[in-house]
Protein backbone atom coordinates (compact mmCIF):
# COMPACT_ATOMS: atom_id res chain seq x y z
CA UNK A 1 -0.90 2.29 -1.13
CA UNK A 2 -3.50 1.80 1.54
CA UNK A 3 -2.22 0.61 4.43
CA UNK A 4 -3.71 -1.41 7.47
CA UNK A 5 -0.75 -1.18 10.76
CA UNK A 6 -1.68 -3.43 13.33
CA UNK A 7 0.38 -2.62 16.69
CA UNK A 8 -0.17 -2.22 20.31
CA UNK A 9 2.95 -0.94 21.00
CA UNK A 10 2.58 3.02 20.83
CA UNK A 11 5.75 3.68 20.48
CA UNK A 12 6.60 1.42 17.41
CA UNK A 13 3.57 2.08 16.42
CA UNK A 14 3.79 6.19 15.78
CA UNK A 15 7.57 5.46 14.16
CA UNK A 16 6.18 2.99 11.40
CA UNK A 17 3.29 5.05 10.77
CA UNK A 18 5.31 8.07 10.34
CA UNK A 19 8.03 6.21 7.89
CA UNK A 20 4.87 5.01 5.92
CA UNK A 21 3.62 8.52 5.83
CA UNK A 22 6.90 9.89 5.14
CA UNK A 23 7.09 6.89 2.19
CA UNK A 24 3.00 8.76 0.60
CA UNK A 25 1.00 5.57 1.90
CA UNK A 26 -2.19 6.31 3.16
CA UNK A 27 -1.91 4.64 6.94
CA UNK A 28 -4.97 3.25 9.23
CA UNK A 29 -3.67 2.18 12.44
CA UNK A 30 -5.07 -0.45 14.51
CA UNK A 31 -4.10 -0.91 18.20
CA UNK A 32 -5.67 -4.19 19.25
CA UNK A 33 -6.81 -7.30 17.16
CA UNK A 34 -10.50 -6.53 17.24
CA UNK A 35 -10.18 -3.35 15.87
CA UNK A 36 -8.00 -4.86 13.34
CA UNK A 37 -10.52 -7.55 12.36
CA UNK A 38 -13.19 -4.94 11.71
CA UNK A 39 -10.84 -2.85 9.88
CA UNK A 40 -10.30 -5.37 7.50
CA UNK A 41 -13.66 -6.27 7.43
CA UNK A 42 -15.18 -3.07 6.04
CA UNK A 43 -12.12 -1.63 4.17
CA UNK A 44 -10.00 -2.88 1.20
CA UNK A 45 -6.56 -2.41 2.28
CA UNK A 46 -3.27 -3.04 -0.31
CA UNK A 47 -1.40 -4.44 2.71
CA UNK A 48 -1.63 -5.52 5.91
CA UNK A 49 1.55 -5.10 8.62
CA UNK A 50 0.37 -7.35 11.22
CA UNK A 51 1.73 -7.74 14.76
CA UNK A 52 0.70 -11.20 16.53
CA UNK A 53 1.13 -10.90 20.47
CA UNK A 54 -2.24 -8.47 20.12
CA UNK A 55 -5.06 -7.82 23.13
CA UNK A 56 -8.62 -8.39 22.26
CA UNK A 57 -7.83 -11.11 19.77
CA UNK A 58 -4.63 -12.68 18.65
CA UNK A 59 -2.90 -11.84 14.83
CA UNK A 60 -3.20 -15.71 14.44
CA UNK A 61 -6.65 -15.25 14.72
CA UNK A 62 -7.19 -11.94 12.77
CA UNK A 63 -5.21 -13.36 10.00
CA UNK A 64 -7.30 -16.59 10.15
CA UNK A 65 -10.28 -14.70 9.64
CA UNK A 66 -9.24 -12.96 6.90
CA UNK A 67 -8.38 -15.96 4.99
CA UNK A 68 -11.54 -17.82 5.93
CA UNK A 69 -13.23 -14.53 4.13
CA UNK A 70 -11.24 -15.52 1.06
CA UNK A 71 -9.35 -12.47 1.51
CA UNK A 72 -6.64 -12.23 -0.61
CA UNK A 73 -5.09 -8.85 1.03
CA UNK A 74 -0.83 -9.22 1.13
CA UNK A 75 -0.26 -9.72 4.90
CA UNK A 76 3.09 -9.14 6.11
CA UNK A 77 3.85 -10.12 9.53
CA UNK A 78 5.77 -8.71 12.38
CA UNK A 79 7.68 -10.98 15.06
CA UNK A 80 10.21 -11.13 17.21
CA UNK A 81 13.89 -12.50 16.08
CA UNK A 82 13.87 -15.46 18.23
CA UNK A 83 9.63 -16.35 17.27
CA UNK A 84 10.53 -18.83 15.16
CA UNK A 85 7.63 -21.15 15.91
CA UNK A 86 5.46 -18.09 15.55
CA UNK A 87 6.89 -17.41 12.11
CA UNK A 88 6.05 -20.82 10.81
CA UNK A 89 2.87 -20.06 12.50
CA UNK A 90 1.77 -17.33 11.02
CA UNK A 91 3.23 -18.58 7.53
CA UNK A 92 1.11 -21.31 7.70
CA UNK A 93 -1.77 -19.60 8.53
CA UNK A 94 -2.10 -17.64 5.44
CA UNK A 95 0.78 -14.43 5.48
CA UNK A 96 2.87 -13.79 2.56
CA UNK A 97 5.99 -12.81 4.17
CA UNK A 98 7.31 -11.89 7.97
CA UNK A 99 9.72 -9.13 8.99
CA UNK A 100 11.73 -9.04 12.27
CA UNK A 101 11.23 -6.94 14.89
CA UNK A 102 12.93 -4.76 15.65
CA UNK A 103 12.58 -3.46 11.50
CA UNK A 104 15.39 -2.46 9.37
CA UNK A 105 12.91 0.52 7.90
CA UNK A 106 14.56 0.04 4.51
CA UNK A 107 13.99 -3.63 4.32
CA UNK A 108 10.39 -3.20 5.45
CA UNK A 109 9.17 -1.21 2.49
CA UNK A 110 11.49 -3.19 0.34
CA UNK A 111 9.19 -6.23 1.23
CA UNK A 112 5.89 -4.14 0.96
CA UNK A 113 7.32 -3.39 -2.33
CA UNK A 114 7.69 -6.91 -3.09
CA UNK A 115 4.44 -8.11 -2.16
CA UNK A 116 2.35 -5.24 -3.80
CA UNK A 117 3.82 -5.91 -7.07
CA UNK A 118 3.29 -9.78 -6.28
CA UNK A 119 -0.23 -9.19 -5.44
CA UNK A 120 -0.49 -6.92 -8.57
CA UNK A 121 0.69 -9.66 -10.54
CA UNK A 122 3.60 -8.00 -11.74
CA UNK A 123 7.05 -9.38 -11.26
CA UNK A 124 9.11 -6.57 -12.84
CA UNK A 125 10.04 -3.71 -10.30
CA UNK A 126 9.06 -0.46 -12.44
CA UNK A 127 6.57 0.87 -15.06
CA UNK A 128 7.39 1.68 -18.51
CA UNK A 129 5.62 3.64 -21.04
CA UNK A 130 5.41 6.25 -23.77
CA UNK A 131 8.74 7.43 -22.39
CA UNK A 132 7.71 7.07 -18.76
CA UNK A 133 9.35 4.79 -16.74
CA UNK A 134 8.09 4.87 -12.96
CA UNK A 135 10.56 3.07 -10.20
CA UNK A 136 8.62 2.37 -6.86
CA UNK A 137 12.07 0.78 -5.32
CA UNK A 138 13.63 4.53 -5.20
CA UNK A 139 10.09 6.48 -6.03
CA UNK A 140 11.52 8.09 -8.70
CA UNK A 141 10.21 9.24 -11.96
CA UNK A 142 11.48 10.23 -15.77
CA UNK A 143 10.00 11.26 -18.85
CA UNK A 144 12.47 10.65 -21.76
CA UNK A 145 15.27 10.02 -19.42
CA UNK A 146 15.03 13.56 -17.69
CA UNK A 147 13.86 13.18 -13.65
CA UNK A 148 10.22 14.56 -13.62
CA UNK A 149 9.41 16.11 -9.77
CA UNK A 150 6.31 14.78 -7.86
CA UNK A 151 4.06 16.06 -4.89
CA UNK A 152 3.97 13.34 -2.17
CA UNK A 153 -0.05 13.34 -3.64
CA UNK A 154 0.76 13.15 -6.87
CA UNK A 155 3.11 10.09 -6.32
CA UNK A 156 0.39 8.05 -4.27
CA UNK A 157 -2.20 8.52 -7.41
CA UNK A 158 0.53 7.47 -9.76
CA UNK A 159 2.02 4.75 -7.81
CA UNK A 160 -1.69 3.32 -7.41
CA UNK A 161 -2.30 3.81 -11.43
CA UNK A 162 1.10 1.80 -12.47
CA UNK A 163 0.28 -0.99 -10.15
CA UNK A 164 -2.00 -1.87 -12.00
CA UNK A 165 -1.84 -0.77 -15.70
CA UNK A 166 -5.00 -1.10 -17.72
CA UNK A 167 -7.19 -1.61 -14.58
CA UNK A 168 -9.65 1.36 -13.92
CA UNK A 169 -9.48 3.17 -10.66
CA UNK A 170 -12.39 4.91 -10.10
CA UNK A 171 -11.96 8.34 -8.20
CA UNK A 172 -13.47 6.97 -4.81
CA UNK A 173 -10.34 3.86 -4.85
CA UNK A 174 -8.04 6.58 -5.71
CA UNK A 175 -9.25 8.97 -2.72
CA UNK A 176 -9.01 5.22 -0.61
CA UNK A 177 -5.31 5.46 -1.63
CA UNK A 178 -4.96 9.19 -0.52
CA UNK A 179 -6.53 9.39 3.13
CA UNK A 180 -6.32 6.87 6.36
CA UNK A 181 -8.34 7.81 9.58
CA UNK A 182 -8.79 11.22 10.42
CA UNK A 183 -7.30 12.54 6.87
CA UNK A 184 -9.86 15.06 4.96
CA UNK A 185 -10.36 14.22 2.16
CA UNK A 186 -10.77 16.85 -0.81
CA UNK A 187 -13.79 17.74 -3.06
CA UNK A 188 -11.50 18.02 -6.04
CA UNK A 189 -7.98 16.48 -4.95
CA UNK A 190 -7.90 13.54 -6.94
CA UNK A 191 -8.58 15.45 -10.24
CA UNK A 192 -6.19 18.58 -8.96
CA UNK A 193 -3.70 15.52 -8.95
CA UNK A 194 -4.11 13.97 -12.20
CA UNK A 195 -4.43 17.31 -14.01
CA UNK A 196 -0.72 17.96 -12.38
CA UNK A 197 0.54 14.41 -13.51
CA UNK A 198 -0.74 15.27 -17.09
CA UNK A 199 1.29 18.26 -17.07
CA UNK A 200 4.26 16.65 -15.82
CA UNK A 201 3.77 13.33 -17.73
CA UNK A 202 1.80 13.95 -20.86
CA UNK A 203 -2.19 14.61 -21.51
CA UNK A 204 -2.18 11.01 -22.95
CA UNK A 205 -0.47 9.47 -19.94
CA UNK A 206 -3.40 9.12 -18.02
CA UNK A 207 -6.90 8.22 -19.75
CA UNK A 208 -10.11 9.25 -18.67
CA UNK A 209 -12.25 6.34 -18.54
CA UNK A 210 -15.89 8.45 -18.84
CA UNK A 211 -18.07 7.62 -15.85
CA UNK A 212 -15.54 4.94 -14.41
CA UNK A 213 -12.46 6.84 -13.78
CA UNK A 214 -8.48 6.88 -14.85
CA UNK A 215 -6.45 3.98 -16.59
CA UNK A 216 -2.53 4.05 -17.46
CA UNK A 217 -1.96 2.07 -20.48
CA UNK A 218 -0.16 -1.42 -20.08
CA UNK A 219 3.63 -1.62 -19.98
């Protein structure tokens, strides 16, 4: 996934960005709500972990905008265990789900789990197919019941394909999925990554959608 942190707090800030990392999401940090609302503004994100109590302009506020935009981007918020007015708050003003700071890490990708596949409009956790079944919860992967081993790449272009089965990805949204700020990106990575996937996977597994780019069939 593509991931939008919003966070002033350096410290919490590095440690979520490295556990989202560390989980292959592609991270864009924002520090203050302006550069937040620009972010948003200019890139399609599959998630947004916002933080309120911001400088330059409030979460409320970023969030509002987004929503004005008709933005539909999951927004998961970040407060503090006794904010409950700023809970409702932010509830009200358009997120899809709040966390408590400070996070239980396994709980917070849990409920970015949850509200990708929401947003995806998928309610079932993993991806079946041809023999492939693809589980985001433990980011594992089998091919007729045997474990099939993934590059941290290869698992960010197939966790972006199964989201969404039967939707075309062209090679530019897949890249978007790849690479926050500051990331190079590869001439050639996205195809080096599907060519390893069909090895792994199957030829078939992935489709080639001429001129448009990749496709995994429907579960």
């Amino acid at each position: 996934m593509r991931l939008l942190l919003v966070e002033d707090d350096p410290m919490i800030g590095e440690a979520v960005q490295d556990l989202l990392r560390g989980a292959s999401h592609a991270v864009d940090w924002a520090r203050d709500g302006a550069q937040a609302d620009t972010a948003l503004r200019t890139t399609a994100y599959d998630l947004v972990l916002l933080d309120l109590g911001l400088p330059k302009m409030d979460g409320l506020d970023v969030l509002r905008a987004l929503r004005a935009r008709k933005d539909r981007t999951p927004v998961l918020v970040a407060t503090a265990r006794d904010a409950v007015a700023q809970r409702v708050a932010g509830l009200d003003a358009g997120a899809d789900d709040y966390i408590v700071k400070p996070y239980d890490l396994d709980e917070l990708l849990a409920r970015m789990r949850a509200l990708h596949r929401r947003s995806s409009g998928r309610a079932e956790p993993a991806y079946c197919h041809g023999g492939v079944e693809v589980d985001p919860s433990t980011r594992s992967v089998t091919l007729q019941g045997t474990s099939v081993a993934l590059s941290a790449r290869e698992w960010a272009v197939l966790e972006a394909l199964t989201a969404r089965p039967g939707q075309v990805l062209s090679r530019a949204q897949l890249e978007d999925k790849l690479y926050g700020w500051g990331e190079e990106v590869g001439s050639n990575a996205v195809e080096v990554y599907i060519h390893g996937l069909r090895k792994k996977l199957g030829a078939a597994f992935i489709l080639n959608v001429r001129g448009l780019g990749y496709m995994v069939p429907k579960a």
